[in-house]
PDB file of N, CA and C in Angstrom:
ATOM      1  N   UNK A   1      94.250 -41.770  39.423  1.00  0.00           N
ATOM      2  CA  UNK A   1      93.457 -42.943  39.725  1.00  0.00           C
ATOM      3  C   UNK A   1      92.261 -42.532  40.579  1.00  0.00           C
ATOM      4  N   UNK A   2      91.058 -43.134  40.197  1.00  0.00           N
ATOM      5  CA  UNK A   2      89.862 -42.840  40.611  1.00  0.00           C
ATOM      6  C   UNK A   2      89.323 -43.427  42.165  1.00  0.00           C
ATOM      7  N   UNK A   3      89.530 -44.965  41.091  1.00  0.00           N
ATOM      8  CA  UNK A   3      89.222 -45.968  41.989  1.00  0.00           C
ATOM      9  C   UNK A   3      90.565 -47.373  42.558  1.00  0.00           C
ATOM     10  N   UNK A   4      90.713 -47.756  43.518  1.00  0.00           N
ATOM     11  CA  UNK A   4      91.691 -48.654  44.046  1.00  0.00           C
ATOM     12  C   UNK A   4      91.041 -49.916  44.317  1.00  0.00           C
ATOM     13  N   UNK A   5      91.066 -51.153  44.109  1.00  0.00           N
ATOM     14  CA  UNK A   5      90.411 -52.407  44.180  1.00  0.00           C
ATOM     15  C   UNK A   5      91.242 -53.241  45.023  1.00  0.00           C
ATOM     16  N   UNK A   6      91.209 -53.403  46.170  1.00  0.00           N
ATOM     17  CA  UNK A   6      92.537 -54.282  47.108  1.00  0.00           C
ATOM     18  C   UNK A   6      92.276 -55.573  47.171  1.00  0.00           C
ATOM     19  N   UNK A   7      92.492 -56.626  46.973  1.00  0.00           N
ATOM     20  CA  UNK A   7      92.328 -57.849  46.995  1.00  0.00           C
ATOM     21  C   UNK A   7      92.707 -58.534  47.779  1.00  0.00           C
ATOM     22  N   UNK A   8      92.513 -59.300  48.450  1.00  0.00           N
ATOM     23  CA  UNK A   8      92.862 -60.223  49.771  1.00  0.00           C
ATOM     24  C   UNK A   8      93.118 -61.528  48.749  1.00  0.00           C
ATOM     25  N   UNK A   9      94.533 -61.718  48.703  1.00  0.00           N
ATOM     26  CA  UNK A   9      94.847 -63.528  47.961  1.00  0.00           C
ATOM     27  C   UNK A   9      95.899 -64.464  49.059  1.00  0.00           C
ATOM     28  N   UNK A  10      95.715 -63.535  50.142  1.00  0.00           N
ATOM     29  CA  UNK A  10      96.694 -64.353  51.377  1.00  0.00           C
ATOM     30  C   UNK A  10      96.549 -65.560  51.476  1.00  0.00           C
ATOM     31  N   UNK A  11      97.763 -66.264  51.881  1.00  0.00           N
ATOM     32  CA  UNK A  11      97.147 -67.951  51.612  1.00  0.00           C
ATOM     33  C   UNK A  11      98.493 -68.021  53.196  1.00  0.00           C
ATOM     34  N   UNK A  12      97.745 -68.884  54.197  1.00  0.00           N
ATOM     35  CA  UNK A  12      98.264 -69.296  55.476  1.00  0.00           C
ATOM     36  C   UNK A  12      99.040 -70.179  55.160  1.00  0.00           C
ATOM     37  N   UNK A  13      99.861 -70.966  56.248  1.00  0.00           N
ATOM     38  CA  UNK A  13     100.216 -72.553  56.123  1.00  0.00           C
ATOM     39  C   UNK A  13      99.169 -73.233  56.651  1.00  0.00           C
ATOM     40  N   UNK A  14      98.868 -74.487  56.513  1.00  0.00           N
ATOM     41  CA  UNK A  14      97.445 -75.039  56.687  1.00  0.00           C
ATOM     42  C   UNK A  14      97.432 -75.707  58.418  1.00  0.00           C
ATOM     43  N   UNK A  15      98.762 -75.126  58.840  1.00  0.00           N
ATOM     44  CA  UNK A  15      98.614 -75.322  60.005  1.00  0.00           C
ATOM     45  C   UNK A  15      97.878 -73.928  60.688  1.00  0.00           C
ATOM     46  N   UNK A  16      97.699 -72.974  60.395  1.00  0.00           N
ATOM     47  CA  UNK A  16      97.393 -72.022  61.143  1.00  0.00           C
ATOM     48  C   UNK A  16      96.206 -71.931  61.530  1.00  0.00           C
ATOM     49  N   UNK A  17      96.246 -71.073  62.828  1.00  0.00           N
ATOM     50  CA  UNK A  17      94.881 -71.280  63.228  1.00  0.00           C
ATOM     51  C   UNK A  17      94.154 -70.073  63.115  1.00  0.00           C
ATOM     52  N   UNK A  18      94.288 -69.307  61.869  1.00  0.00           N
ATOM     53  CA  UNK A  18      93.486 -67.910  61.403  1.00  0.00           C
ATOM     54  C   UNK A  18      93.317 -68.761  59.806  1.00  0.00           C
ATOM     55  N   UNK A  19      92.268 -68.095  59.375  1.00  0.00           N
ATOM     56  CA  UNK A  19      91.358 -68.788  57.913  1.00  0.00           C
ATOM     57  C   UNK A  19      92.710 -67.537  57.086  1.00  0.00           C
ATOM     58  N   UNK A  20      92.460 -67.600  55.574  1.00  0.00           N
ATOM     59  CA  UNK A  20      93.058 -66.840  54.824  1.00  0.00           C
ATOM     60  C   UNK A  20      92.276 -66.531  53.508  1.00  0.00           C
ATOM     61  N   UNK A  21      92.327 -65.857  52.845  1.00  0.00           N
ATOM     62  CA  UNK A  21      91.555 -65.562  51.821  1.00  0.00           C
ATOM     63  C   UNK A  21      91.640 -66.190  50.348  1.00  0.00           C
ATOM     64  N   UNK A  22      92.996 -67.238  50.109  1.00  0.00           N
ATOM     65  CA  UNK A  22      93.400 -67.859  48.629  1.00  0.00           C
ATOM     66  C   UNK A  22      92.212 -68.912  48.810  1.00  0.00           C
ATOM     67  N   UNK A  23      92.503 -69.556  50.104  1.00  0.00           N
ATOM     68  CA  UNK A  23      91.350 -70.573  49.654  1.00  0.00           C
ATOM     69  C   UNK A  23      89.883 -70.937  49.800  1.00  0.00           C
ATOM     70  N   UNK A  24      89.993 -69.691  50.200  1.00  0.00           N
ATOM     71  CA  UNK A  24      88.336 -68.932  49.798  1.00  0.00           C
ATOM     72  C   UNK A  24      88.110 -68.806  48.835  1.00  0.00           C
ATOM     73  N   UNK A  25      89.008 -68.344  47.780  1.00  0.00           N
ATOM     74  CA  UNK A  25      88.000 -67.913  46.379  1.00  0.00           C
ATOM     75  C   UNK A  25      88.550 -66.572  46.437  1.00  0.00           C
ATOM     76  N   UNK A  26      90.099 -66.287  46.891  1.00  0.00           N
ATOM     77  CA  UNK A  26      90.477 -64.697  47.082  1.00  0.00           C
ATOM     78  C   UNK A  26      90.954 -64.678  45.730  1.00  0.00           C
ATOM     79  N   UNK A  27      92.029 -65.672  45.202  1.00  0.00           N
ATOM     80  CA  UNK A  27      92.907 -65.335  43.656  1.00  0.00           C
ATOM     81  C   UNK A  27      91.565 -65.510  42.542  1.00  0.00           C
ATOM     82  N   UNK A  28      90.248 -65.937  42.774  1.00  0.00           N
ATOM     83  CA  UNK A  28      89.419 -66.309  41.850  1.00  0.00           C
ATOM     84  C   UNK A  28      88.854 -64.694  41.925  1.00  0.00           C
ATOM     85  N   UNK A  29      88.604 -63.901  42.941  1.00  0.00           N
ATOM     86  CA  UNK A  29      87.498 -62.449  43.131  1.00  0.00           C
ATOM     87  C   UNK A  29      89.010 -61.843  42.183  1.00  0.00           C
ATOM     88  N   UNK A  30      90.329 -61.896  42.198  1.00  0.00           N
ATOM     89  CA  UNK A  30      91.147 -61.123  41.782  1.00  0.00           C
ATOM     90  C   UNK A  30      91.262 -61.314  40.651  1.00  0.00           C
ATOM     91  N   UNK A  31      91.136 -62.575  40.269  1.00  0.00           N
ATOM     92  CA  UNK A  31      91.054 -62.731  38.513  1.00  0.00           C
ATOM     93  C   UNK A  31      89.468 -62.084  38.062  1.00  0.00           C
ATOM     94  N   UNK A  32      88.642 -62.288  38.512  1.00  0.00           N
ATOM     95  CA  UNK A  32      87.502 -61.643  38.057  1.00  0.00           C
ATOM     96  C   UNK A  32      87.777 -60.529  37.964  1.00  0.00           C
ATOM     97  N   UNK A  33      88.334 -59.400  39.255  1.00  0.00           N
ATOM     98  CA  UNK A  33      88.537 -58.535  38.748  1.00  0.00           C
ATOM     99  C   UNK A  33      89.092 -57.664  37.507  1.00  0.00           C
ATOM    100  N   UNK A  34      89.994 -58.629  37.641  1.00  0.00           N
ATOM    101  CA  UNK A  34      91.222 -58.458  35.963  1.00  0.00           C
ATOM    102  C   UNK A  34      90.406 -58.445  34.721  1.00  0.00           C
ATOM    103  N   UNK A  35      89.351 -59.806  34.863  1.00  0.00           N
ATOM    104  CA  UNK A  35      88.979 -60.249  33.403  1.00  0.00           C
ATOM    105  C   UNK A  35      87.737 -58.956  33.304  1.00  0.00           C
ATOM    106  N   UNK A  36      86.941 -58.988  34.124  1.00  0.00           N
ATOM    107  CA  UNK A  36      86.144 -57.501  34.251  1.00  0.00           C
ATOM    108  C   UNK A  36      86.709 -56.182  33.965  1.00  0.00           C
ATOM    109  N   UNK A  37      87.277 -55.707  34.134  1.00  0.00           N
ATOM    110  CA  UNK A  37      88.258 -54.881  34.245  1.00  0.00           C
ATOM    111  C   UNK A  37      88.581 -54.723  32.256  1.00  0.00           C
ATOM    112  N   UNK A  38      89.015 -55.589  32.596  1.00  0.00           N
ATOM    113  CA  UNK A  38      89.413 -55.882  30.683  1.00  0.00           C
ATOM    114  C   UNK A  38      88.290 -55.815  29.971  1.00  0.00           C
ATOM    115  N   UNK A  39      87.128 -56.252  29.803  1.00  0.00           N
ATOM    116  CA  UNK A  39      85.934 -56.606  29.236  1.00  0.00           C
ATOM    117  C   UNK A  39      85.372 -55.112  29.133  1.00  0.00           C
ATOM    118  N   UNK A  40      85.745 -54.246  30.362  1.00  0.00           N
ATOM    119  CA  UNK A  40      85.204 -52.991  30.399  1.00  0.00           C
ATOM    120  C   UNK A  40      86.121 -51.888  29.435  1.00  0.00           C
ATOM    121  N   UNK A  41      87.235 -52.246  28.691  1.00  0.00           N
ATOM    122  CA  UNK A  41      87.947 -51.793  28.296  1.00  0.00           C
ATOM    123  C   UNK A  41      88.890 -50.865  29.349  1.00  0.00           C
ATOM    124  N   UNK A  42      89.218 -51.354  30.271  1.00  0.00           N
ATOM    125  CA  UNK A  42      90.324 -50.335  30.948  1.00  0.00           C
ATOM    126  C   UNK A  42      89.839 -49.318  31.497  1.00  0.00           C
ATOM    127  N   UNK A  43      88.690 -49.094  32.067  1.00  0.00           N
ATOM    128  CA  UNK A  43      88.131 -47.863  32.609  1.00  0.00           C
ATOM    129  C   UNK A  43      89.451 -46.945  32.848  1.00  0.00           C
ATOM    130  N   UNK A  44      89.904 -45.469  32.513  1.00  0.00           N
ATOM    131  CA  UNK A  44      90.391 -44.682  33.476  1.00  0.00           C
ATOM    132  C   UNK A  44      90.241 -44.414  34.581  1.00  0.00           C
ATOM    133  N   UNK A  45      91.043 -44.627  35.488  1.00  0.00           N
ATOM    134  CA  UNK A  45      91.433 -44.346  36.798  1.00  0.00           C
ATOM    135  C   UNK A  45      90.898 -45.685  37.864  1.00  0.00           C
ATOM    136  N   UNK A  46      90.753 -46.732  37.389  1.00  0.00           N
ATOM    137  CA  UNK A  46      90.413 -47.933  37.869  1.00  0.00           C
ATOM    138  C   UNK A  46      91.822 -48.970  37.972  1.00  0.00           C
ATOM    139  N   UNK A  47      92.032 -49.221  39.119  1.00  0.00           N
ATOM    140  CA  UNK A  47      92.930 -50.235  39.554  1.00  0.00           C
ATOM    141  C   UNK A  47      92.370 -51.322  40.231  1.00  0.00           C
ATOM    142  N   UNK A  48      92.769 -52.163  40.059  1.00  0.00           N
ATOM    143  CA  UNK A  48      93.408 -53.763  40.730  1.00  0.00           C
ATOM    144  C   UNK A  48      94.370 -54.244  41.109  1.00  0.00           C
ATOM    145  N   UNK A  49      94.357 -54.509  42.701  1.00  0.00           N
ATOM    146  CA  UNK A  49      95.743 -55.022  43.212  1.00  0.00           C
ATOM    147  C   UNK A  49      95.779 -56.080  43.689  1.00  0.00           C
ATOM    148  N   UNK A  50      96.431 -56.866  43.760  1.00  0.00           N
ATOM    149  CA  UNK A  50      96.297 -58.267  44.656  1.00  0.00           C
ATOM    150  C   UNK A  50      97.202 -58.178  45.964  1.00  0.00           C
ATOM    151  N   UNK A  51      96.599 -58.382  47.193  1.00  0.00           N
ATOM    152  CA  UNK A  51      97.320 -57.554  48.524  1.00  0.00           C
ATOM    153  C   UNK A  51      97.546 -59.076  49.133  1.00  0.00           C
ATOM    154  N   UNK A  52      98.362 -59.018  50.447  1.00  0.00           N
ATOM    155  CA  UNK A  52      98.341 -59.912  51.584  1.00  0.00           C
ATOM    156  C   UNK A  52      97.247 -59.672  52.373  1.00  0.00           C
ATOM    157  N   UNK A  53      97.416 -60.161  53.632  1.00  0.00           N
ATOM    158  CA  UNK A  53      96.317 -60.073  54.782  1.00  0.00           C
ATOM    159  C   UNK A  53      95.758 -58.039  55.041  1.00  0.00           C
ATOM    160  N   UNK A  54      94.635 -58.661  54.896  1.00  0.00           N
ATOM    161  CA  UNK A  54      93.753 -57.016  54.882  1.00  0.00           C
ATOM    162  C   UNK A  54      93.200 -57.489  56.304  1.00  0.00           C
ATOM    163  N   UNK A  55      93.294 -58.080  57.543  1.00  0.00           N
ATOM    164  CA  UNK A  55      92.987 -58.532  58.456  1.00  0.00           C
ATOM    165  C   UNK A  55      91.715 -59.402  58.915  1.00  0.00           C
ATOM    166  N   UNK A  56      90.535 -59.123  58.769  1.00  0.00           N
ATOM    167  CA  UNK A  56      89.487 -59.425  59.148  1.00  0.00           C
ATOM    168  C   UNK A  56      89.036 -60.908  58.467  1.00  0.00           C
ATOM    169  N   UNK A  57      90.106 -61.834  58.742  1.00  0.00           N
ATOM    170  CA  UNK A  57      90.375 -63.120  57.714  1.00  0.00           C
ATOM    171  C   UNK A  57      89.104 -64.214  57.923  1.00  0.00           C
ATOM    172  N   UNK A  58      88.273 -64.070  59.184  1.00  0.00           N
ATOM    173  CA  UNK A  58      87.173 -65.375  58.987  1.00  0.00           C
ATOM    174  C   UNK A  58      86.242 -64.535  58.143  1.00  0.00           C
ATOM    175  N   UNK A  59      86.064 -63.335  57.743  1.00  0.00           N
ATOM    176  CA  UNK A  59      85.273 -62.559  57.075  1.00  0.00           C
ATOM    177  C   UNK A  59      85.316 -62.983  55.344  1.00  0.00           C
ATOM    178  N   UNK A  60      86.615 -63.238  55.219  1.00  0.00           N
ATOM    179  CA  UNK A  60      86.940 -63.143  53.326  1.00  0.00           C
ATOM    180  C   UNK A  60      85.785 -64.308  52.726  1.00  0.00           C
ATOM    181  N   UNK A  61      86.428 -64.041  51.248  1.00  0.00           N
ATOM    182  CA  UNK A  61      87.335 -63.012  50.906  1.00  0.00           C
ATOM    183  C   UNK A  61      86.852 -61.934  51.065  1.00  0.00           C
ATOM    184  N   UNK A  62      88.336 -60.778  50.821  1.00  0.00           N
ATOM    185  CA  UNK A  62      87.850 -59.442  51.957  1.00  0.00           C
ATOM    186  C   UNK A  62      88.313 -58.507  50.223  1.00  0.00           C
ATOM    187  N   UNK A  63      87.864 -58.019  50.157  1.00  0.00           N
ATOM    188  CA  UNK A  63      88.318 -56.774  49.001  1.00  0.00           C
ATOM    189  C   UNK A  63      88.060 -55.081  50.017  1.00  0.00           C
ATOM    190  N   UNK A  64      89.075 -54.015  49.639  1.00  0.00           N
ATOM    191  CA  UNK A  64      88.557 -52.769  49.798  1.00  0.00           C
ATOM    192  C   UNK A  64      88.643 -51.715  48.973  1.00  0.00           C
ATOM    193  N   UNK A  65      88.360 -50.658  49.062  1.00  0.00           N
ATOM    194  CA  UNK A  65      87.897 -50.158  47.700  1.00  0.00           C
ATOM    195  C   UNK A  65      88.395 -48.496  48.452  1.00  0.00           C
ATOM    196  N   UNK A  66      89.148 -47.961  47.611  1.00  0.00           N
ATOM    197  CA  UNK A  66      89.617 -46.557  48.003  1.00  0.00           C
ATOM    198  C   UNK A  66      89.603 -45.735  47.047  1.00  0.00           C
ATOM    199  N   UNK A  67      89.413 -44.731  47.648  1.00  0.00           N
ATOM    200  CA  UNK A  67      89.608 -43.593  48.251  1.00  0.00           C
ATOM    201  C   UNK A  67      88.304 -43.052  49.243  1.00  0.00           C
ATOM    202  N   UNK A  68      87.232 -44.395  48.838  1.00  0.00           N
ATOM    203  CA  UNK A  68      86.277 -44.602  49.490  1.00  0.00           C
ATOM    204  C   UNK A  68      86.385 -45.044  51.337  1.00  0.00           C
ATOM    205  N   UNK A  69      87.141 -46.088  50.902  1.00  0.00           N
ATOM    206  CA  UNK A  69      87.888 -46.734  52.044  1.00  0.00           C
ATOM    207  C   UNK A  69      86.510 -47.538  52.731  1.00  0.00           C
ATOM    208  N   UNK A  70      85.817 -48.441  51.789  1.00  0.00           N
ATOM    209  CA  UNK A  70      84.487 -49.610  51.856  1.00  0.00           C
ATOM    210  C   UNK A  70      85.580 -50.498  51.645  1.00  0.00           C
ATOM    211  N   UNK A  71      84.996 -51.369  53.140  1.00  0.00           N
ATOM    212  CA  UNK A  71      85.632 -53.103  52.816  1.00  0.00           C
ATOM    213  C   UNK A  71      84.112 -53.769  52.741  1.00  0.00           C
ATOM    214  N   UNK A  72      84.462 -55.140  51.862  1.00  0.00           N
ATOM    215  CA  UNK A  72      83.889 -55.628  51.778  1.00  0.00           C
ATOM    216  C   UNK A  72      84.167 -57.254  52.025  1.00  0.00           C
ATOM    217  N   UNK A  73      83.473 -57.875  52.690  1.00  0.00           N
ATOM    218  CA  UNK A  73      83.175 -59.253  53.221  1.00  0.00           C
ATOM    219  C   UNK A  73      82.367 -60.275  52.190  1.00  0.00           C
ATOM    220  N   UNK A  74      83.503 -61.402  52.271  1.00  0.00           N
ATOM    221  CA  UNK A  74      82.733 -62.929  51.550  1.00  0.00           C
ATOM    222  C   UNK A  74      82.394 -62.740  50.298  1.00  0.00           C
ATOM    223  N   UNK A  75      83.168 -61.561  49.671  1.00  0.00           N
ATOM    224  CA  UNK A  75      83.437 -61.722  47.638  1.00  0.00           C
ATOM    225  C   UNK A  75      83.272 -62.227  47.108  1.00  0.00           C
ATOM    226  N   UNK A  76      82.923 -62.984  45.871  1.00  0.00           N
ATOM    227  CA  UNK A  76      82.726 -64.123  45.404  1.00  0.00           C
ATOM    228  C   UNK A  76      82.727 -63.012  44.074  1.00  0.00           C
ATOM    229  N   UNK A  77      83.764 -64.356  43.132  1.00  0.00           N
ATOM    230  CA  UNK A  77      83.635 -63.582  41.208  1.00  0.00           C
ATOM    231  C   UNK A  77      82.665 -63.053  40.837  1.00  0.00           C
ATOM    232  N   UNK A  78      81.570 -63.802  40.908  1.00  0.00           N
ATOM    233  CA  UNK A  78      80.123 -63.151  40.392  1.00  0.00           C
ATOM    234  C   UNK A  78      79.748 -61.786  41.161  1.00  0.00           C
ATOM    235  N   UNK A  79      80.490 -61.691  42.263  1.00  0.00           N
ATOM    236  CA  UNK A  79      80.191 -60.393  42.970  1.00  0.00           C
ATOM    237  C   UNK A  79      80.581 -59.151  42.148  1.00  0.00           C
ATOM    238  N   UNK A  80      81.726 -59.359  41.385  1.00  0.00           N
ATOM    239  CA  UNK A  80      82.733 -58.388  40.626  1.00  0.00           C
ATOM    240  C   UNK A  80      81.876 -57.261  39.914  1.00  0.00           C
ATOM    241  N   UNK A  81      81.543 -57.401  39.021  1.00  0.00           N
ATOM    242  CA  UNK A  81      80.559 -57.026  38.223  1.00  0.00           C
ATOM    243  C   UNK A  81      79.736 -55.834  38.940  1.00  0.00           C
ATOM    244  N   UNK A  82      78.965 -56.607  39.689  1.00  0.00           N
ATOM    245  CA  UNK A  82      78.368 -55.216  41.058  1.00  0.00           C
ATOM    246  C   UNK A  82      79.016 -54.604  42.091  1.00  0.00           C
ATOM    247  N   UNK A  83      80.002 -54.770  42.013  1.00  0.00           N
ATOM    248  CA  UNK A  83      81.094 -53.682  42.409  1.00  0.00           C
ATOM    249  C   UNK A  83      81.871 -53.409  42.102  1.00  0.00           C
ATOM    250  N   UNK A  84      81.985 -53.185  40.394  1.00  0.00           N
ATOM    251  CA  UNK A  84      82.479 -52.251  39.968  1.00  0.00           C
ATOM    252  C   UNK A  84      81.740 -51.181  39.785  1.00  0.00           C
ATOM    253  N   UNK A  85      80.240 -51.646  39.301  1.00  0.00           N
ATOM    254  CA  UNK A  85      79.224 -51.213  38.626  1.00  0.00           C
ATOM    255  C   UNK A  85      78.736 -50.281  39.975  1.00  0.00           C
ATOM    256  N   UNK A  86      78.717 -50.352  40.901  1.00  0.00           N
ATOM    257  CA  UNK A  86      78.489 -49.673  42.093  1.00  0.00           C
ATOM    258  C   UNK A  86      79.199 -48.424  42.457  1.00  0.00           C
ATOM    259  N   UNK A  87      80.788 -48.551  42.510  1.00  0.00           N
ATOM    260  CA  UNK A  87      81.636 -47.652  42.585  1.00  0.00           C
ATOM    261  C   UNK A  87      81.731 -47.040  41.443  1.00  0.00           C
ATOM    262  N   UNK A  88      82.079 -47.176  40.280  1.00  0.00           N
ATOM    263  CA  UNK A  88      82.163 -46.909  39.085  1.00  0.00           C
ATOM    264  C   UNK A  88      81.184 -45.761  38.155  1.00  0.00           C
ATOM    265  N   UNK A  89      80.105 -46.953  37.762  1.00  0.00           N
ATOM    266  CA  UNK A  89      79.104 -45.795  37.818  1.00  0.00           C
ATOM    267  C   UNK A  89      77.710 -45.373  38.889  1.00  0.00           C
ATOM    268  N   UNK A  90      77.673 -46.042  40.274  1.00  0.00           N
ATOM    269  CA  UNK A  90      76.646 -44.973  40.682  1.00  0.00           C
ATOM    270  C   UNK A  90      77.579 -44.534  42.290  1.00  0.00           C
ATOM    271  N   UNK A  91      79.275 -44.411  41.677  1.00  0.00           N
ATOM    272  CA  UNK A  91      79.807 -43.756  43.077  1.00  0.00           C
ATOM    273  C   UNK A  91      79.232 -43.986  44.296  1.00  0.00           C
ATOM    274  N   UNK A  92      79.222 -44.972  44.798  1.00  0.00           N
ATOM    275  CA  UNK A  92      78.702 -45.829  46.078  1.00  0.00           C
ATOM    276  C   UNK A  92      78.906 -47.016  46.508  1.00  0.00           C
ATOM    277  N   UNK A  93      79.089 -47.184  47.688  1.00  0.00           N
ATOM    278  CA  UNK A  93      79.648 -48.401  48.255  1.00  0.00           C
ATOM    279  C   UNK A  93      78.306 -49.290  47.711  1.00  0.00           C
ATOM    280  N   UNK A  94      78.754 -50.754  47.879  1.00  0.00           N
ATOM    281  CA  UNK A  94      77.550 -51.933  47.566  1.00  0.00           C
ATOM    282  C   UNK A  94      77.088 -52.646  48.722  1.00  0.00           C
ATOM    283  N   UNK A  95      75.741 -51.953  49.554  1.00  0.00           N
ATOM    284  CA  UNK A  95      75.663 -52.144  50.823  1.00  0.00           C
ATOM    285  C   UNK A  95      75.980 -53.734  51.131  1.00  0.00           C
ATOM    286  N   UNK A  96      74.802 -54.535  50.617  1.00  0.00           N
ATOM    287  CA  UNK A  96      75.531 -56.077  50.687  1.00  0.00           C
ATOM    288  C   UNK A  96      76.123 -57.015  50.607  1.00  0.00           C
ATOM    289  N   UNK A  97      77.603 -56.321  50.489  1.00  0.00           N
ATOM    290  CA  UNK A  97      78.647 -56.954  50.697  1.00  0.00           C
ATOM    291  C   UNK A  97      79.788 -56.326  51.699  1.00  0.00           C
ATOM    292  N   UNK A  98      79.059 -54.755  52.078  1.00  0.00           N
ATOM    293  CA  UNK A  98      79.655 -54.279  53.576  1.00  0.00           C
ATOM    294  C   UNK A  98      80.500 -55.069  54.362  1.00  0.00           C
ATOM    295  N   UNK A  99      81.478 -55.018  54.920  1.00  0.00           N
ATOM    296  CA  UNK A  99      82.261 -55.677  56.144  1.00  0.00           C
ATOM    297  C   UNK A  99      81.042 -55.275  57.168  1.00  0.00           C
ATOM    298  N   UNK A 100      80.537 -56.331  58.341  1.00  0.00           N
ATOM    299  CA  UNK A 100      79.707 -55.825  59.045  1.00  0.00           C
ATOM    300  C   UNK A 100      80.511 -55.084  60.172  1.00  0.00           C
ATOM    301  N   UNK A 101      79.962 -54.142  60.272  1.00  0.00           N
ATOM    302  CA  UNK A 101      80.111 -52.741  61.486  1.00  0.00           C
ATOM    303  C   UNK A 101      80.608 -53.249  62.940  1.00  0.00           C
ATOM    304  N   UNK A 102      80.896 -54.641  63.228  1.00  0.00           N
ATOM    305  CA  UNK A 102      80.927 -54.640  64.506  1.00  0.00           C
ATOM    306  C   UNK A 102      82.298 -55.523  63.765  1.00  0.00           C
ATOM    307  N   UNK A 103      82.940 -55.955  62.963  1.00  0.00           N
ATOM    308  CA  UNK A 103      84.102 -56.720  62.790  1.00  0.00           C
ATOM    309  C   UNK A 103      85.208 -55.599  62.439  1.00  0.00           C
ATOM    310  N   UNK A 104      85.719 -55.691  63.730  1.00  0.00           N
ATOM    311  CA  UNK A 104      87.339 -54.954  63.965  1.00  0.00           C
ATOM    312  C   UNK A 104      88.561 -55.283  62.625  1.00  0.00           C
ATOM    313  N   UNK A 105      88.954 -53.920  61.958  1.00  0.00           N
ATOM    314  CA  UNK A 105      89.761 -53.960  61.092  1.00  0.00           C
ATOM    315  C   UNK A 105      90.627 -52.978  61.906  1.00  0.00           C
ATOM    316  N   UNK A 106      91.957 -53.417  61.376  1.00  0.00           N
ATOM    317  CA  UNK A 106      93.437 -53.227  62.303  1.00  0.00           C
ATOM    318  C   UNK A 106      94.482 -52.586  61.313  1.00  0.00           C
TER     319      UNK A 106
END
């Protein structure tokens, strides 16, 4: 495997007082991924996972991307596409959607 796609689809109880990534639009960036993913015919060495809390939860949705080890902040489906197309073929993180540099991941 080349590439690792981590998905943030955590979903809180709606009492909590930390945000979560399902109802952001986290299971929607993870289905994009899938249906992308497919459309591309299965790239070799390309994965998609759908994870719990990746931490940095007022940030999501949060995706990260390994072996690179780029998180990325506030995903959105239409984002999919340019980051695959980023990692994939021009091997590089997609600066604007960076986790910003000063938000603590744990």
């Amino acid at each position: 495997m080349r590439w690792h796609f981590l998905v943030c689809v955590n979903e809180r109880p709606a009492e909590s007082p930390l945000p979560s990534c399902a109802p952001n639009g986290g299971r929607e960036v993870y289905q994009a991924f899938v249906r992308e993913i497919a459309r591309r015919g299965y790239p070799d060495g390309v994965k998609v996972t759908s994870t719990s809390c990746l931490t940095p939860c007022q940030c999501g949705p949060n995706v990260v991307v390994y072996p690179e080890g780029a998180w990325y902040a506030g995903v959105g489906p239409s984002d999919v596409p340019e980051l695959l197309d980023s990692h994939i073929l021009r091997n590089q993180p997609l600066a604007r959607l960076l986790l910003p540099a000063d938000v603590r991941v744990v």
